[in-house]
PDB file of N, CA and C in Angstrom:
ATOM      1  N   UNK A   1     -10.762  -0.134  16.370  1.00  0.00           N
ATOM      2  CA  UNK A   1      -9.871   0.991  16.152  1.00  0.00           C
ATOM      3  C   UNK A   1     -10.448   1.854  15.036  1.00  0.00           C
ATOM      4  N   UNK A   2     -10.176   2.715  15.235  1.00  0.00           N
ATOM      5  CA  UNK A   2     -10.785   4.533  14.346  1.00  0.00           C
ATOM      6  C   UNK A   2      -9.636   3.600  12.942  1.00  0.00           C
ATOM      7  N   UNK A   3     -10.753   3.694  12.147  1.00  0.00           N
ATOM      8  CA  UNK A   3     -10.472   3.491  10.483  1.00  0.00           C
ATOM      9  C   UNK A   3      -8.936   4.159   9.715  1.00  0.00           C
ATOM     10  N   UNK A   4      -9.218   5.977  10.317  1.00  0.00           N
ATOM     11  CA  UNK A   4      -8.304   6.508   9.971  1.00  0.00           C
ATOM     12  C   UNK A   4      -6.923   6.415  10.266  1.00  0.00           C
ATOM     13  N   UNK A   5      -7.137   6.449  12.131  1.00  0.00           N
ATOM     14  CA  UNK A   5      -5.777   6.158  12.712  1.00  0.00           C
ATOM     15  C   UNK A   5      -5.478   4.354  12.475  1.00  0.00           C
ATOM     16  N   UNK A   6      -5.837   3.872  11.936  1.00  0.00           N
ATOM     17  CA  UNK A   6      -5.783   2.317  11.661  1.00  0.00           C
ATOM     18  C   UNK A   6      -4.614   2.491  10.323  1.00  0.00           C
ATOM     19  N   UNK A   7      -5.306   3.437   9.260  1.00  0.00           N
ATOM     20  CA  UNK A   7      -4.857   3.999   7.951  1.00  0.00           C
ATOM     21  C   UNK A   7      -4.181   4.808   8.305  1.00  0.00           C
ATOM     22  N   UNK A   8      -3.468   5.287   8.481  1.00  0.00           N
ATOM     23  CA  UNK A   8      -2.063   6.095   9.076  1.00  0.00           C
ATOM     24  C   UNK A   8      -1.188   5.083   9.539  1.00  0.00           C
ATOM     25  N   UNK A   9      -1.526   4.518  10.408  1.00  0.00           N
ATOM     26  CA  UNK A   9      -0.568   3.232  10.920  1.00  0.00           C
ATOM     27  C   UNK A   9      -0.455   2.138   9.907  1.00  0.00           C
ATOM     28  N   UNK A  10      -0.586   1.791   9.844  1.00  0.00           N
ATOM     29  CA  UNK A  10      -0.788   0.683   8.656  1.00  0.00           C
ATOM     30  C   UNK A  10       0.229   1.412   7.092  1.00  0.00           C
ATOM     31  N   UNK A  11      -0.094   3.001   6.988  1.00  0.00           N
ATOM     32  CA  UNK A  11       0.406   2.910   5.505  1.00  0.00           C
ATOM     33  C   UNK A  11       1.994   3.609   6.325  1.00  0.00           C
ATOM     34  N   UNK A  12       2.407   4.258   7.562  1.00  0.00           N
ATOM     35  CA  UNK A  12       3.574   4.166   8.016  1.00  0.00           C
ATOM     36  C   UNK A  12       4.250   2.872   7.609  1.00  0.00           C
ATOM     37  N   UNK A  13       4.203   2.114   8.353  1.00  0.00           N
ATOM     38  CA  UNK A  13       4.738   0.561   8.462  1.00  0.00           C
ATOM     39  C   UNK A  13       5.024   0.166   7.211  1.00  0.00           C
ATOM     40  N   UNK A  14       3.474  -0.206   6.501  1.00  0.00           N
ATOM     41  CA  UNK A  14       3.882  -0.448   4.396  1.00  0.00           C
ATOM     42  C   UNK A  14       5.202   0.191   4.354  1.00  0.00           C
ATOM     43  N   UNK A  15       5.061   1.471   4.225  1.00  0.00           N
ATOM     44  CA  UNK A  15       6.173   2.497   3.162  1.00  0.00           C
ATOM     45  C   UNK A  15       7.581   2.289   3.778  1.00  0.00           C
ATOM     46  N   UNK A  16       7.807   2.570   5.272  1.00  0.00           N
ATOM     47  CA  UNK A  16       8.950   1.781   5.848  1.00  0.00           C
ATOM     48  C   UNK A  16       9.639   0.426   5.307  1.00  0.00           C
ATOM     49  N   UNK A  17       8.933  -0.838   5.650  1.00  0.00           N
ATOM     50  CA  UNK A  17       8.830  -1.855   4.596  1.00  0.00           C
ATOM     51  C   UNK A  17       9.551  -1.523   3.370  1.00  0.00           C
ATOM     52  N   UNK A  18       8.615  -1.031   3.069  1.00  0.00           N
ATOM     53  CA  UNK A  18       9.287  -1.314   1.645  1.00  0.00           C
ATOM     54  C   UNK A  18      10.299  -0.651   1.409  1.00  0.00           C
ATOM     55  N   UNK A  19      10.596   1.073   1.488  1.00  0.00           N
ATOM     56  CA  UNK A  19      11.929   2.034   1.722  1.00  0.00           C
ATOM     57  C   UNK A  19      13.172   0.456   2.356  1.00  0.00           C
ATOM     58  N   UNK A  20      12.920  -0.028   3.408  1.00  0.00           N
ATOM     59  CA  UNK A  20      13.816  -1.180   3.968  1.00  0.00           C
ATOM     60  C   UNK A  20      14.304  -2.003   2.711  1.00  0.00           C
ATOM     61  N   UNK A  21      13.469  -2.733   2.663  1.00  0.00           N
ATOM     62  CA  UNK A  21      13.780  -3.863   1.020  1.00  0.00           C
ATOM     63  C   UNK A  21      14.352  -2.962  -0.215  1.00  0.00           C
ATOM     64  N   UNK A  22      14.447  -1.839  -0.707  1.00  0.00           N
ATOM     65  CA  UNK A  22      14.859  -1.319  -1.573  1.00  0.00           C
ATOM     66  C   UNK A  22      16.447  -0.124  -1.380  1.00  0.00           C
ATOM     67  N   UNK A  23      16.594  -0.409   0.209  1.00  0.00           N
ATOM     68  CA  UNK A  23      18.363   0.439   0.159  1.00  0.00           C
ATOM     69  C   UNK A  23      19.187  -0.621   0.015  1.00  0.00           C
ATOM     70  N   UNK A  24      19.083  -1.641  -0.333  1.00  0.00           N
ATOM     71  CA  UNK A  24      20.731  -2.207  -1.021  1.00  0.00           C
ATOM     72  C   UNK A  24      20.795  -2.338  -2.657  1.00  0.00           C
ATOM     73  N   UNK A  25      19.379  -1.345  -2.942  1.00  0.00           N
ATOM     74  CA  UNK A  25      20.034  -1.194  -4.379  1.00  0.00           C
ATOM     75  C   UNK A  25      19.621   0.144  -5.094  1.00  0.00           C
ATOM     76  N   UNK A  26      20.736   0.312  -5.877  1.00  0.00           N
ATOM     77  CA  UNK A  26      21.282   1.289  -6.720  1.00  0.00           C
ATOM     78  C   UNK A  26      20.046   1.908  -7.552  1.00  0.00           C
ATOM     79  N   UNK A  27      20.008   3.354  -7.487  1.00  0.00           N
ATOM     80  CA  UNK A  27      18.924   4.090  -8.083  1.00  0.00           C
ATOM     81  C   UNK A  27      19.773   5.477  -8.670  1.00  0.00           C
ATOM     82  N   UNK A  28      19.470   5.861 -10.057  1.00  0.00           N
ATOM     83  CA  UNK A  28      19.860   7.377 -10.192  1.00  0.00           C
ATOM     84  C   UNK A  28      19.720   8.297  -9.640  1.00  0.00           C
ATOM     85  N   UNK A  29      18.602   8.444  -9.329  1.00  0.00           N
ATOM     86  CA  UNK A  29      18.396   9.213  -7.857  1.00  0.00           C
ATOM     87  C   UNK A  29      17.660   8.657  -6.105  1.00  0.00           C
ATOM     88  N   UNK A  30      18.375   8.147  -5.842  1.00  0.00           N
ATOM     89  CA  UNK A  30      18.012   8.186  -4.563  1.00  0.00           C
ATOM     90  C   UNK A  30      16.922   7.884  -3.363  1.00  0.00           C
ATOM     91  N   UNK A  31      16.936   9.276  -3.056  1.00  0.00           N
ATOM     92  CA  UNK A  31      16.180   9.674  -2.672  1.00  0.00           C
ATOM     93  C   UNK A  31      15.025   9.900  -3.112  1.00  0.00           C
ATOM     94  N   UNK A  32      14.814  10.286  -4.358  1.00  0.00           N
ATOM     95  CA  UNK A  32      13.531  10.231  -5.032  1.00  0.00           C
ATOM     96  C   UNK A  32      13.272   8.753  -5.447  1.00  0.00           C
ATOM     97  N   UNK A  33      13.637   8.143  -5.201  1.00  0.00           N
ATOM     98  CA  UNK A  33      13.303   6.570  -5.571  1.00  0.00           C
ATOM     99  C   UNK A  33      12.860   6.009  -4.440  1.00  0.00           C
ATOM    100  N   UNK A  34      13.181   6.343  -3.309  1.00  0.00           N
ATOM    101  CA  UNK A  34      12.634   5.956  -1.903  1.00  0.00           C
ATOM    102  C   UNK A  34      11.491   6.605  -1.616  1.00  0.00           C
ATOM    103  N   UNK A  35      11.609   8.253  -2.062  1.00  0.00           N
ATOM    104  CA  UNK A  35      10.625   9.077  -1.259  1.00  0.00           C
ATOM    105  C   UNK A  35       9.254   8.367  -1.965  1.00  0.00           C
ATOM    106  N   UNK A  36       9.178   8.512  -3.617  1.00  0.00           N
ATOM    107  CA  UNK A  36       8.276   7.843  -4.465  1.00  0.00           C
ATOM    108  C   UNK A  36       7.806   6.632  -3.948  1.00  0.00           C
ATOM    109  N   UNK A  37       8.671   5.382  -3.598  1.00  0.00           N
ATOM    110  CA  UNK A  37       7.886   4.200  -2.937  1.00  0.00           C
ATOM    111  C   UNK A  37       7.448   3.990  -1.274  1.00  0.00           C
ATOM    112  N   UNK A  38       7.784   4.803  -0.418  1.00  0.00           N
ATOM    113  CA  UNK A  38       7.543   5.191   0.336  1.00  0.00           C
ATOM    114  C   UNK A  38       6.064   5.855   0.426  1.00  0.00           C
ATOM    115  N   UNK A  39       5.896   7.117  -0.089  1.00  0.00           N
ATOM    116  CA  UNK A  39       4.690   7.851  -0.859  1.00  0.00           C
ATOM    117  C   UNK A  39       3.665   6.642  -1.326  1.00  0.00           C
ATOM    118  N   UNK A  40       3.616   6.183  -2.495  1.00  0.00           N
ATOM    119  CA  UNK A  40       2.920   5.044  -2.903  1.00  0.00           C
ATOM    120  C   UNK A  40       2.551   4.031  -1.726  1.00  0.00           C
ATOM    121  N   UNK A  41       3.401   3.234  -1.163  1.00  0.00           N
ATOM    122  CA  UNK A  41       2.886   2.319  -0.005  1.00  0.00           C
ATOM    123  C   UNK A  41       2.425   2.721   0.430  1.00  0.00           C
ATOM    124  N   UNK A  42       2.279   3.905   1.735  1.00  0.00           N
ATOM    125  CA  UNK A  42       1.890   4.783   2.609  1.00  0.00           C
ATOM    126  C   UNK A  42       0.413   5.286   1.705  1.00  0.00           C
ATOM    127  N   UNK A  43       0.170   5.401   0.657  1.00  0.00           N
ATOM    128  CA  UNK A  43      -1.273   5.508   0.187  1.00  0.00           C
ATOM    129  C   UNK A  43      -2.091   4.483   0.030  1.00  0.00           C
ATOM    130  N   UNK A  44      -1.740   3.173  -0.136  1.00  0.00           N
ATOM    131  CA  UNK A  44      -2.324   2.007  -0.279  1.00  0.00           C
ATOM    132  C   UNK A  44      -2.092   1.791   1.220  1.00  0.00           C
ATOM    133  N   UNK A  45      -1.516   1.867   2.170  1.00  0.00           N
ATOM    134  CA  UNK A  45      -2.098   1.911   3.535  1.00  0.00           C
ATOM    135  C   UNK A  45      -3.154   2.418   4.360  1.00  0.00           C
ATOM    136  N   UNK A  46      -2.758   4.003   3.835  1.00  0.00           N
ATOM    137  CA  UNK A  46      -4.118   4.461   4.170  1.00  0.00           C
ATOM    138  C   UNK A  46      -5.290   4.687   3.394  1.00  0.00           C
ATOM    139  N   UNK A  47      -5.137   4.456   1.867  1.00  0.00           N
ATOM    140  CA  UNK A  47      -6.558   4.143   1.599  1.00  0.00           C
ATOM    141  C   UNK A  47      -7.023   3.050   1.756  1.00  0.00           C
ATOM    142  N   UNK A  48      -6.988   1.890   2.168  1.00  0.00           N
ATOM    143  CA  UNK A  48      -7.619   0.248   2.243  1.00  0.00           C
ATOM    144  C   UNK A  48      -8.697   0.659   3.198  1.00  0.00           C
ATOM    145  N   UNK A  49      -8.196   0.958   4.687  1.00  0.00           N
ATOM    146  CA  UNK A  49      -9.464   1.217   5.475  1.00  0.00           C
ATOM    147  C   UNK A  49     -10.379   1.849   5.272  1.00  0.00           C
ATOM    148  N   UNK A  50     -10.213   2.867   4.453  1.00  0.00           N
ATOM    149  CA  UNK A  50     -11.182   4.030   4.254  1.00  0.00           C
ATOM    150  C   UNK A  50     -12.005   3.964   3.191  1.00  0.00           C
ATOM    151  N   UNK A  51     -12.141   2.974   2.192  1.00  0.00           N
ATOM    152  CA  UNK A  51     -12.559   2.691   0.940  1.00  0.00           C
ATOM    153  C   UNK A  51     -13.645   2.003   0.893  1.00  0.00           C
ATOM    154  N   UNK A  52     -15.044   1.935   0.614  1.00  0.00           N
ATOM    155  CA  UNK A  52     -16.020   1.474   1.043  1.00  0.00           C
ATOM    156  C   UNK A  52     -16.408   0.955  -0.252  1.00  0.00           C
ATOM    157  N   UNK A  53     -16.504  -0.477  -0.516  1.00  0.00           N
ATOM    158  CA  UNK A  53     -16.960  -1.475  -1.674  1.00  0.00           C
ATOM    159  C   UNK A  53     -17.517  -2.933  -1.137  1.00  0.00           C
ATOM    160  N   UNK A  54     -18.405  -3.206  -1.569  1.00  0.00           N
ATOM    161  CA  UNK A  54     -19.326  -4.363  -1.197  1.00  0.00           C
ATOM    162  C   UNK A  54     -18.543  -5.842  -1.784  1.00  0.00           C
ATOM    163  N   UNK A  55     -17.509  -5.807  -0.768  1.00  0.00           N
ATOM    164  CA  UNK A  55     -16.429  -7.146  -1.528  1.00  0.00           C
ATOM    165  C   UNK A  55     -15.712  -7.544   0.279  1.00  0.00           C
ATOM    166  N   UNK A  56     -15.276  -8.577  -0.150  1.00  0.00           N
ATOM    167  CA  UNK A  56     -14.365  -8.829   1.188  1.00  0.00           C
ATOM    168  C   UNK A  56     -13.099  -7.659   0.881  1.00  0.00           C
ATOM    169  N   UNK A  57     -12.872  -7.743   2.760  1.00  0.00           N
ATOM    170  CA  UNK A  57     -11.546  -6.882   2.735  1.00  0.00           C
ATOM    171  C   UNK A  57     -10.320  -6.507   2.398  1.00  0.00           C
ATOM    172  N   UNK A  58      -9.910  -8.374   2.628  1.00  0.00           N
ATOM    173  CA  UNK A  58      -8.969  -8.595   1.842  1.00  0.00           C
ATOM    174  C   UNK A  58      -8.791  -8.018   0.010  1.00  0.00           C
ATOM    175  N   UNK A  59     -10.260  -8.693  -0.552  1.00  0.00           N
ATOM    176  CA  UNK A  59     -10.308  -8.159  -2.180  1.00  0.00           C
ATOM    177  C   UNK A  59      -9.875  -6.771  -2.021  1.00  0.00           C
ATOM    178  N   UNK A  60     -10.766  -5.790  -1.252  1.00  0.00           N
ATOM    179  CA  UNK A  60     -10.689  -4.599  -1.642  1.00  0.00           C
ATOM    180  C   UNK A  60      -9.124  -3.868  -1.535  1.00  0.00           C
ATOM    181  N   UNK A  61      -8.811  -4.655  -0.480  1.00  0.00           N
ATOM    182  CA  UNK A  61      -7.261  -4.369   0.137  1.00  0.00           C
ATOM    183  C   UNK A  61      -6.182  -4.286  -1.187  1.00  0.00           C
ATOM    184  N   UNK A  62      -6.411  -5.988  -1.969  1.00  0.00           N
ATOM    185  CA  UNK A  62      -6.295  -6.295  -3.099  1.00  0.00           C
ATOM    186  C   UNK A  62      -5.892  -5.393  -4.408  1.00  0.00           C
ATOM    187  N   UNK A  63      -6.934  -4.902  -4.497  1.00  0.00           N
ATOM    188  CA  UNK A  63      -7.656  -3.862  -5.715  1.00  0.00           C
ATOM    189  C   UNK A  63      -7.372  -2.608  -5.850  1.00  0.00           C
ATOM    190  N   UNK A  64      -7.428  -2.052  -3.914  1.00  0.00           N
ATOM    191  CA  UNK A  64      -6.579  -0.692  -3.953  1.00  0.00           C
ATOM    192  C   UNK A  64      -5.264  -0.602  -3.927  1.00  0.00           C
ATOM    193  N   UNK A  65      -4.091  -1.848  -3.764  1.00  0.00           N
ATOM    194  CA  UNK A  65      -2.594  -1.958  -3.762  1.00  0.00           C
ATOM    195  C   UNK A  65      -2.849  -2.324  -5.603  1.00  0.00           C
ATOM    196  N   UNK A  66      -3.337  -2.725  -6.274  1.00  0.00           N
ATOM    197  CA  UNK A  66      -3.142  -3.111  -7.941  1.00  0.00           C
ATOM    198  C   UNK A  66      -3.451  -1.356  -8.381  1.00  0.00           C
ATOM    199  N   UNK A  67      -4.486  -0.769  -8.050  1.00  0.00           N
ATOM    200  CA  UNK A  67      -4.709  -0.105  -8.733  1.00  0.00           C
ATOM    201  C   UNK A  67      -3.633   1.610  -8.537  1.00  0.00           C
ATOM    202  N   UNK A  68      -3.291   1.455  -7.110  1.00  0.00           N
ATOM    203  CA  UNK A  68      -1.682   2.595  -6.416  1.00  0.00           C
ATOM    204  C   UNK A  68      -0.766   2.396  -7.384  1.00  0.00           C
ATOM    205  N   UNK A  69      -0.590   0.376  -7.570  1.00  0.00           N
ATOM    206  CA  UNK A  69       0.830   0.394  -8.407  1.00  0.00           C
ATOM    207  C   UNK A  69       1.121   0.309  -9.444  1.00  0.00           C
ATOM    208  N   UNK A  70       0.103   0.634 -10.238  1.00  0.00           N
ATOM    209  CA  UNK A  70       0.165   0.591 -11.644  1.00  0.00           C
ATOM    210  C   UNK A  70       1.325   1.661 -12.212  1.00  0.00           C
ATOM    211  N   UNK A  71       0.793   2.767 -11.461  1.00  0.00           N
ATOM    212  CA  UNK A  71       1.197   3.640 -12.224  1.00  0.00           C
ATOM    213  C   UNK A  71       2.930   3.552 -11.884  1.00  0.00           C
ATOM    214  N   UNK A  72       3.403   3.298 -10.824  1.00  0.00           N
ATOM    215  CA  UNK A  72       4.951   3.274 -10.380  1.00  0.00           C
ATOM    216  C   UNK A  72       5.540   2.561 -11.331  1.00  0.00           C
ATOM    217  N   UNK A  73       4.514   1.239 -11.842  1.00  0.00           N
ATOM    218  CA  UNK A  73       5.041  -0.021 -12.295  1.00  0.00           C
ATOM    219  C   UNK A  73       5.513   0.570 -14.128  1.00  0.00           C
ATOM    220  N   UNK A  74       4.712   1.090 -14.521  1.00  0.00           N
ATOM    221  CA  UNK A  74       4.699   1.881 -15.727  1.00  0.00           C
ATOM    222  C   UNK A  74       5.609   2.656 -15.726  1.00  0.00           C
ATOM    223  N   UNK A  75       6.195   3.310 -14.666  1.00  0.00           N
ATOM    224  CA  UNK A  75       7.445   4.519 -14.762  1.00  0.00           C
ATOM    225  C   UNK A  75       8.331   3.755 -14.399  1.00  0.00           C
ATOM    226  N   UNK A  76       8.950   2.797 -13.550  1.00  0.00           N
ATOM    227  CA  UNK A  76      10.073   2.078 -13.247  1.00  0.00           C
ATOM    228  C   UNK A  76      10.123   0.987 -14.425  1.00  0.00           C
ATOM    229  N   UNK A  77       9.037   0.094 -14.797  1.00  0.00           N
ATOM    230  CA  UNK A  77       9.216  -0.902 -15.778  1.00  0.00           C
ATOM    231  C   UNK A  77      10.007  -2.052 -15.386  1.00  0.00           C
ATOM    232  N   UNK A  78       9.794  -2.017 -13.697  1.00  0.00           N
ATOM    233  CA  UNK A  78       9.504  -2.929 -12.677  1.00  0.00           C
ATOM    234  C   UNK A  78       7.928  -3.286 -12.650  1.00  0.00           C
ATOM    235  N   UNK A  79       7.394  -4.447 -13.330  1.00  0.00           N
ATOM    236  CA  UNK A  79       6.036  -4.492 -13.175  1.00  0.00           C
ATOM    237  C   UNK A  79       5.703  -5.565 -12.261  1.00  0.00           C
ATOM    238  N   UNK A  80       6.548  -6.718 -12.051  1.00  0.00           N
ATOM    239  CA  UNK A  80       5.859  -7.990 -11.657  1.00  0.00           C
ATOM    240  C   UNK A  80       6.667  -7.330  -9.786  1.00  0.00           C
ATOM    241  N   UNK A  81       7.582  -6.740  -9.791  1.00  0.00           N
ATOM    242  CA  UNK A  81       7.500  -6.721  -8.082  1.00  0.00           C
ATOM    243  C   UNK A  81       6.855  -5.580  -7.455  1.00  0.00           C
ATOM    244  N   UNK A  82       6.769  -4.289  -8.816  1.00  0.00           N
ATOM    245  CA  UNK A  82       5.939  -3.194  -7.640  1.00  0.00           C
ATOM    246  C   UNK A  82       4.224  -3.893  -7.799  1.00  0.00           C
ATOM    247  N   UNK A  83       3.801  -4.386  -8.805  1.00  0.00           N
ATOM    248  CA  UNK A  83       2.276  -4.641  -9.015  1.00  0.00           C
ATOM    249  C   UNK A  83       2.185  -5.903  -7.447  1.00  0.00           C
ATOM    250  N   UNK A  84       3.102  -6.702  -7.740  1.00  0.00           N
ATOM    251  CA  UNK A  84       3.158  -7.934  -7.086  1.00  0.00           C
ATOM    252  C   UNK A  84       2.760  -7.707  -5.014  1.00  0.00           C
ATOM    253  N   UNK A  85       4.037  -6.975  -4.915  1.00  0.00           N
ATOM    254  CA  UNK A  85       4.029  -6.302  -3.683  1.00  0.00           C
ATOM    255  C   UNK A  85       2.831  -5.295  -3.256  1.00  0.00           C
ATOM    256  N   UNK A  86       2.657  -4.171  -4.193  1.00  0.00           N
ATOM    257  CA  UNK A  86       1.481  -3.389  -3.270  1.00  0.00           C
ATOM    258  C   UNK A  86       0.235  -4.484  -3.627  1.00  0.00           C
ATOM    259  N   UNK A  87      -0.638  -5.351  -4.696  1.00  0.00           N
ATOM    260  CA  UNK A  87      -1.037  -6.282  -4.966  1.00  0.00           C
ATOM    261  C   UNK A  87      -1.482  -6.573  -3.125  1.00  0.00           C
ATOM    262  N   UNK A  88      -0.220  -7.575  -3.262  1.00  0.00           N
ATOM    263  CA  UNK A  88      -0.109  -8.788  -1.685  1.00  0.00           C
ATOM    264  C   UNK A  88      -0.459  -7.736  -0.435  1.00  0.00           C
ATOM    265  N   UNK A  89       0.537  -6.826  -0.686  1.00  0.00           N
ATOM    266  CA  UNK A  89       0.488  -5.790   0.836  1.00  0.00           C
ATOM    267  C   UNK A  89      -0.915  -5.272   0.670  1.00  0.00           C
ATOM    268  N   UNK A  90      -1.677  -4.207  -0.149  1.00  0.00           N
ATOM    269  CA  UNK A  90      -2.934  -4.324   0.120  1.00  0.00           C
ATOM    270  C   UNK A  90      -3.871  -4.840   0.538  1.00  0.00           C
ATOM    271  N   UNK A  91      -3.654  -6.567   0.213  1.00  0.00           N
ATOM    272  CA  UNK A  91      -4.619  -7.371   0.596  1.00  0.00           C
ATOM    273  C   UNK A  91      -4.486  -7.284   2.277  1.00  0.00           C
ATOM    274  N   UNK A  92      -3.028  -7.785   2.547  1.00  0.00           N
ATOM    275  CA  UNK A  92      -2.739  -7.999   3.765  1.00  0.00           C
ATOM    276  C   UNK A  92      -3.562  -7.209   4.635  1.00  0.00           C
ATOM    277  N   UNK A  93      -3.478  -5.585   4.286  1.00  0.00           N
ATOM    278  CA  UNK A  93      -4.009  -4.244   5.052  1.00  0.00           C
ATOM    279  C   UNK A  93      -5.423  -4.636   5.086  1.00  0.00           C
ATOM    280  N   UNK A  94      -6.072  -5.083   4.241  1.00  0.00           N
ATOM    281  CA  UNK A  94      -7.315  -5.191   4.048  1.00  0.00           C
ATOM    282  C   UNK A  94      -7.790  -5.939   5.024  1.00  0.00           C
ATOM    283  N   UNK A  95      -7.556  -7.243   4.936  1.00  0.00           N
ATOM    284  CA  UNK A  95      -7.582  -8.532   6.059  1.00  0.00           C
ATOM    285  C   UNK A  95      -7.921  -8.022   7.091  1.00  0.00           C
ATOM    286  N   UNK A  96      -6.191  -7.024   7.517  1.00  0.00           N
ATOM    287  CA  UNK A  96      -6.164  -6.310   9.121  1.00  0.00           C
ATOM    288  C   UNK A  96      -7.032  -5.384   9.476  1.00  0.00           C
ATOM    289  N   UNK A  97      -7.316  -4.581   8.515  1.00  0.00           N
ATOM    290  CA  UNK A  97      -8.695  -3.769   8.560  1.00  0.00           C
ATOM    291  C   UNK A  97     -10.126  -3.824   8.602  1.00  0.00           C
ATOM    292  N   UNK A  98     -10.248  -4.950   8.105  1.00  0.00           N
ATOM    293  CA  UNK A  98     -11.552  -5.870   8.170  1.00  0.00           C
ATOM    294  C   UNK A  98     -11.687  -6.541   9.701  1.00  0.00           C
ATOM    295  N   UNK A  99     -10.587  -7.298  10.246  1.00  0.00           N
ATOM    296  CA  UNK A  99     -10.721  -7.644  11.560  1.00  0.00           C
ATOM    297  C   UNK A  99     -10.345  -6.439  12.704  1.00  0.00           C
ATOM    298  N   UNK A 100     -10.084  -5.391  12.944  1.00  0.00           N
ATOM    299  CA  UNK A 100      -9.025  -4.660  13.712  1.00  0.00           C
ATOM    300  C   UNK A 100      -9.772  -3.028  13.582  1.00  0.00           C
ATOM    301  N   UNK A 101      -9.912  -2.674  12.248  1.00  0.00           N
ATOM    302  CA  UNK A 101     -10.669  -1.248  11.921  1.00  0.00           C
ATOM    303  C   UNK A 101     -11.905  -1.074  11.708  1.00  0.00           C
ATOM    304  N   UNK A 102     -12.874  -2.128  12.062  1.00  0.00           N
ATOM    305  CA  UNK A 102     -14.016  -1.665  12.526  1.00  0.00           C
ATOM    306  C   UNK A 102     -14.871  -0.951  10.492  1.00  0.00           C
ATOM    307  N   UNK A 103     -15.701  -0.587  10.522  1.00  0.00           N
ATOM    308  CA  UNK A 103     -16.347  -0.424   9.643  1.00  0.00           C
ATOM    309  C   UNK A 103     -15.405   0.811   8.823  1.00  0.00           C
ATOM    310  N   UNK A 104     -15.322   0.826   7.219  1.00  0.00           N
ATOM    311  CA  UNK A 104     -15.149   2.209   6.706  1.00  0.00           C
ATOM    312  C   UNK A 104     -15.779   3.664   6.939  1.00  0.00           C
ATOM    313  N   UNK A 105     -14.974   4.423   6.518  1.00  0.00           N
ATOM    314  CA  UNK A 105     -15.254   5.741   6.986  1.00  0.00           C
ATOM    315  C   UNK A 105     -17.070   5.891   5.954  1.00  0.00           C
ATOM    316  N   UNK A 106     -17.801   5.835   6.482  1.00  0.00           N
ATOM    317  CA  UNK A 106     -19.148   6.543   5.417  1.00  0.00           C
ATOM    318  C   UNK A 106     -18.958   7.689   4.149  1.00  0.00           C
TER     319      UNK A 106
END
């Protein structure tokens, strides 16, 4: 499968996911609390496939969900479940991208 459309699909699904796990609880705003983690997943989806580093997939998968959630983790001061989650879910993408998406984009 084409890398990109692999990375489109893949960071749909993430951001869904996670938008899912986060409406039974309470935010000052909303919608901007969804749209924001939504946004974030959906980038660590589609950057995993497309990211070209001389490591297994999984790692890289890894590395690009730690390095998306830093910054969320720093503004919410939620650190151990947003780092934790894009962390795991990156890897996951990675894995699937490594078996399923065929080589990174050059």
């Amino acid at each position: 499968m084409n890398p990109l459309v692999f990375g489109i699909g893949a960071g749909v699904v993430f951001g869904v996911l996670t938008v899912l796990t986060m409406l039974p609880l309470s935010f000052p705003d909303r919608t901007v609390a969804l749209s924001a983690a939504f946004a974030s997943r959906f980038a660590i989806g589609f950057l995993v496939p497309l990211v070209r580093m001389p490591v297994a997939p999984a790692l890289r998968g890894a590395l690009v969900g730690l390095l998306v959630s830093i910054p969320d983790a720093l503004v919410t001061g939620a650190y151990l479940p947003v780092i934790l989650i894009g962390t795991l879910g990156g890897a996951l993408i990675g894995g699937l991208a490594g078996r399923f998406a065929g080589r990174a984009v050059p």
